[in-house]
C-alpha atoms as a PDB file:
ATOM      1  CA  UNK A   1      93.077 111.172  61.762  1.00  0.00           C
ATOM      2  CA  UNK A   2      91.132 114.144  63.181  1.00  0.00           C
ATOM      3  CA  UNK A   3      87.557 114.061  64.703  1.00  0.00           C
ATOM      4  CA  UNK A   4      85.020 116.695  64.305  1.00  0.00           C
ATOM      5  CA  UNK A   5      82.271 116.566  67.185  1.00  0.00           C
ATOM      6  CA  UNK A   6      78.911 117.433  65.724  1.00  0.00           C
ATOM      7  CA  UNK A   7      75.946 116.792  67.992  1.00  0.00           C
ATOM      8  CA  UNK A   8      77.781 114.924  70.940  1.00  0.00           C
ATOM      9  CA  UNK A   9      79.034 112.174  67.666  1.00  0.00           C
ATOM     10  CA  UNK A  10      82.460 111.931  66.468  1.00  0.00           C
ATOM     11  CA  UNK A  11      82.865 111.917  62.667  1.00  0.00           C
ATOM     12  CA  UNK A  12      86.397 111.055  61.232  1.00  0.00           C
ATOM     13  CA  UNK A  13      88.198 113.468  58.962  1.00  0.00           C
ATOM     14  CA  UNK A  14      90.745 113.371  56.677  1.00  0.00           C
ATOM     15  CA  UNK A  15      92.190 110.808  54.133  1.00  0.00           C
ATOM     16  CA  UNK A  16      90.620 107.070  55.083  1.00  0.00           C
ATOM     17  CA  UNK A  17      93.139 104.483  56.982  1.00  0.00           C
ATOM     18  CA  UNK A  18      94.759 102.379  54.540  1.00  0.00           C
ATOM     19  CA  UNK A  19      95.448  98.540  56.806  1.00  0.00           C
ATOM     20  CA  UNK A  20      98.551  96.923  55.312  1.00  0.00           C
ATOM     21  CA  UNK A  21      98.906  93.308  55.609  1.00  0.00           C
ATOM     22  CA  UNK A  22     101.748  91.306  55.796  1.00  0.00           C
ATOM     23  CA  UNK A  23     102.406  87.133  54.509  1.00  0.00           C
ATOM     24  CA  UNK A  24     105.361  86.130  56.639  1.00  0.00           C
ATOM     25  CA  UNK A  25     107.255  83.139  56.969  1.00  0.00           C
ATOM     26  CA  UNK A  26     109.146  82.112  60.272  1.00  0.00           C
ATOM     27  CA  UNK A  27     111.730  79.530  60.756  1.00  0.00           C
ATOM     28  CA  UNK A  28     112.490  77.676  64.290  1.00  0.00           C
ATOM     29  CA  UNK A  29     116.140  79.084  66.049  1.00  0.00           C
ATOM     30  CA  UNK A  30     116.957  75.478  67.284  1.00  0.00           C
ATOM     31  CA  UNK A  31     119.172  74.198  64.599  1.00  0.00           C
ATOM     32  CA  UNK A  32     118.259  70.751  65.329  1.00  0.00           C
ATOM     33  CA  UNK A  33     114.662  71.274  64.080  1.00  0.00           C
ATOM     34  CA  UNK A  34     113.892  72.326  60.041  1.00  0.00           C
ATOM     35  CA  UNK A  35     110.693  73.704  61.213  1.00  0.00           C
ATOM     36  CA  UNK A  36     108.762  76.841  59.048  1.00  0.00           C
ATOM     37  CA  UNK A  37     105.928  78.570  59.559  1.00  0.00           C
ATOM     38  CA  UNK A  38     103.929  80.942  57.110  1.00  0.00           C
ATOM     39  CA  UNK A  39     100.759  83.305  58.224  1.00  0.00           C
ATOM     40  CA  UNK A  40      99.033  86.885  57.377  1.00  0.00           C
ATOM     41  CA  UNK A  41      98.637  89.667  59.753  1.00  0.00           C
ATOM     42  CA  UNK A  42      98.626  93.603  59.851  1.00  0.00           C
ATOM     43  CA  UNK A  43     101.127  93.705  62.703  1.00  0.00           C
ATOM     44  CA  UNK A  44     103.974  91.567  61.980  1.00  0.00           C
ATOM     45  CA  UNK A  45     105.891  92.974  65.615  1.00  0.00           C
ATOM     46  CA  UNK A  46     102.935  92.176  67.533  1.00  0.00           C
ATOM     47  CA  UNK A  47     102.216  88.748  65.975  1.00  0.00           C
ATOM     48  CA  UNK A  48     105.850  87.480  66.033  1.00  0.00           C
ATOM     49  CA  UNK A  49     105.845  88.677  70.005  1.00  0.00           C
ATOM     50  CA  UNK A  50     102.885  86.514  70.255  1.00  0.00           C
ATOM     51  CA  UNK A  51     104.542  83.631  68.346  1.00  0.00           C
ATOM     52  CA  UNK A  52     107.375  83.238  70.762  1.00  0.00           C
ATOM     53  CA  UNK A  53     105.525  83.784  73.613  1.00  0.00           C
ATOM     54  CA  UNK A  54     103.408  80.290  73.310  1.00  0.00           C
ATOM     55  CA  UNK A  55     100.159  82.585  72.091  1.00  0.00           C
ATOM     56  CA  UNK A  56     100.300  82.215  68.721  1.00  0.00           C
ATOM     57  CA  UNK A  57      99.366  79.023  66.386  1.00  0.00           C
ATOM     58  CA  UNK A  58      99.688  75.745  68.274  1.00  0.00           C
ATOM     59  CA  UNK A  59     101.979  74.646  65.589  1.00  0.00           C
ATOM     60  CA  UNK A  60     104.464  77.355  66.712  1.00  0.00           C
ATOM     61  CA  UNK A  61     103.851  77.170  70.641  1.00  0.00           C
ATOM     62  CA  UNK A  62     107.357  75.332  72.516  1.00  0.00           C
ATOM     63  CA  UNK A  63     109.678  77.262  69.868  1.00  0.00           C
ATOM     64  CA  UNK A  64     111.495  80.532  69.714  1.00  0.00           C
ATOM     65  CA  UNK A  65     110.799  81.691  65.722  1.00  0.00           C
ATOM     66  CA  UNK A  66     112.918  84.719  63.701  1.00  0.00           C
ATOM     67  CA  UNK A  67     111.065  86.151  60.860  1.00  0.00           C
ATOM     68  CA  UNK A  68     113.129  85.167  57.671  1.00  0.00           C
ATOM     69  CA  UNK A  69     110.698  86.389  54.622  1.00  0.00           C
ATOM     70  CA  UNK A  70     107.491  88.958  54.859  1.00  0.00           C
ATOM     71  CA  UNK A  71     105.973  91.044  51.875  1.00  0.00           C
ATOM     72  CA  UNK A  72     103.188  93.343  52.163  1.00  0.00           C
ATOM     73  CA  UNK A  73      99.978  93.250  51.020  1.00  0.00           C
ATOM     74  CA  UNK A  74      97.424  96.104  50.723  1.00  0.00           C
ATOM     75  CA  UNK A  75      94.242  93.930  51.359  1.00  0.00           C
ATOM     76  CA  UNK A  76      93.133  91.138  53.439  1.00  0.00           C
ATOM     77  CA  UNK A  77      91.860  88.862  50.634  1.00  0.00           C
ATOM     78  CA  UNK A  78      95.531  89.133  48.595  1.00  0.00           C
ATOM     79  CA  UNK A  79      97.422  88.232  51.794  1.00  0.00           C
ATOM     80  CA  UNK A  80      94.853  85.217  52.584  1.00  0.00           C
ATOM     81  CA  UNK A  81      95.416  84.475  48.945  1.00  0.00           C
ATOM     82  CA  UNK A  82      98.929  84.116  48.686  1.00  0.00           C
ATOM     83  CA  UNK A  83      99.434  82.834  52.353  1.00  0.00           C
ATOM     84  CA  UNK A  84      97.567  79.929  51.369  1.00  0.00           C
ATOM     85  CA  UNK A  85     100.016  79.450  47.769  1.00  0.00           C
ATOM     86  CA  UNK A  86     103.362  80.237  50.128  1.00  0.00           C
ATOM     87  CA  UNK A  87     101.631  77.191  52.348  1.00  0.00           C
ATOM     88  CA  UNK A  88     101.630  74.648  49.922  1.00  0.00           C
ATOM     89  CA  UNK A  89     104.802  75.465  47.572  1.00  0.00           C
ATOM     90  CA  UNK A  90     107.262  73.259  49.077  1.00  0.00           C
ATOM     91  CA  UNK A  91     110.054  74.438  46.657  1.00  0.00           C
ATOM     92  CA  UNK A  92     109.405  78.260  47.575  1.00  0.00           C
ATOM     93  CA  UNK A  93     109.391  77.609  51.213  1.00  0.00           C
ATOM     94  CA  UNK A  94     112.734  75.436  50.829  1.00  0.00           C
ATOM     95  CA  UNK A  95     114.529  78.257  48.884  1.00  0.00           C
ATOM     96  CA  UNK A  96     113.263  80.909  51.532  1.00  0.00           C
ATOM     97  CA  UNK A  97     114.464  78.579  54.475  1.00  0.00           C
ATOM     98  CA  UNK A  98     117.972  77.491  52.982  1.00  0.00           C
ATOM     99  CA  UNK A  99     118.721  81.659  52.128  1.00  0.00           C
ATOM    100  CA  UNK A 100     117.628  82.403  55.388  1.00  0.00           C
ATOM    101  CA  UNK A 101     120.820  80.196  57.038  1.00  0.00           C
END
């Protein structure tokens, strides 16, 4: 992205920046617990770094996670949208988790 300074204001150039969002799903490393977790987010690095270091979702804090399903999403709304499906298909989230061992 290039600026072009025009009266002391910066005005972006060039083709507009197109955010990518991800749905991900993360499973708990302890084998003892069958936990899962599913959220959005436009950095999946950043957020899974946050995960494991007890600043993510409280549901997630106490537990090291691996990332075991993501797909990408090129707006907000369609990653809220199918976040919130992913969430409450039980079956889905099974088959992910049990391909993921």
């Amino acid at each position: 992205l290039v600026f072009i300074l025009q009266r002391g204001v910066r005005f972006p150039q060039g083709p507009p920046l197109i955010m990518t969002y991800f749905v991900y799903m993360l499973r708990c490393v302890s084998v003892a617990k069958k936990r899962t977790y599913v959220g959005y987010t436009n950095n999946l690095k950043h957020r899974l770094i946050k995960h494991n270091n007890n600043k993510g979702a409280k549901y997630t804090k106490g537990n090291k996670w691996v990332i075991i399903y993501k797909r990408k999403f090129s707006t907000k709304s369609k990653a809220m949208s199918y976040e919130y499906k992913l969430k409450h298909d039980r079956k889905k989230r099974l088959e992910i988790f049990n391909k993921s061992l």
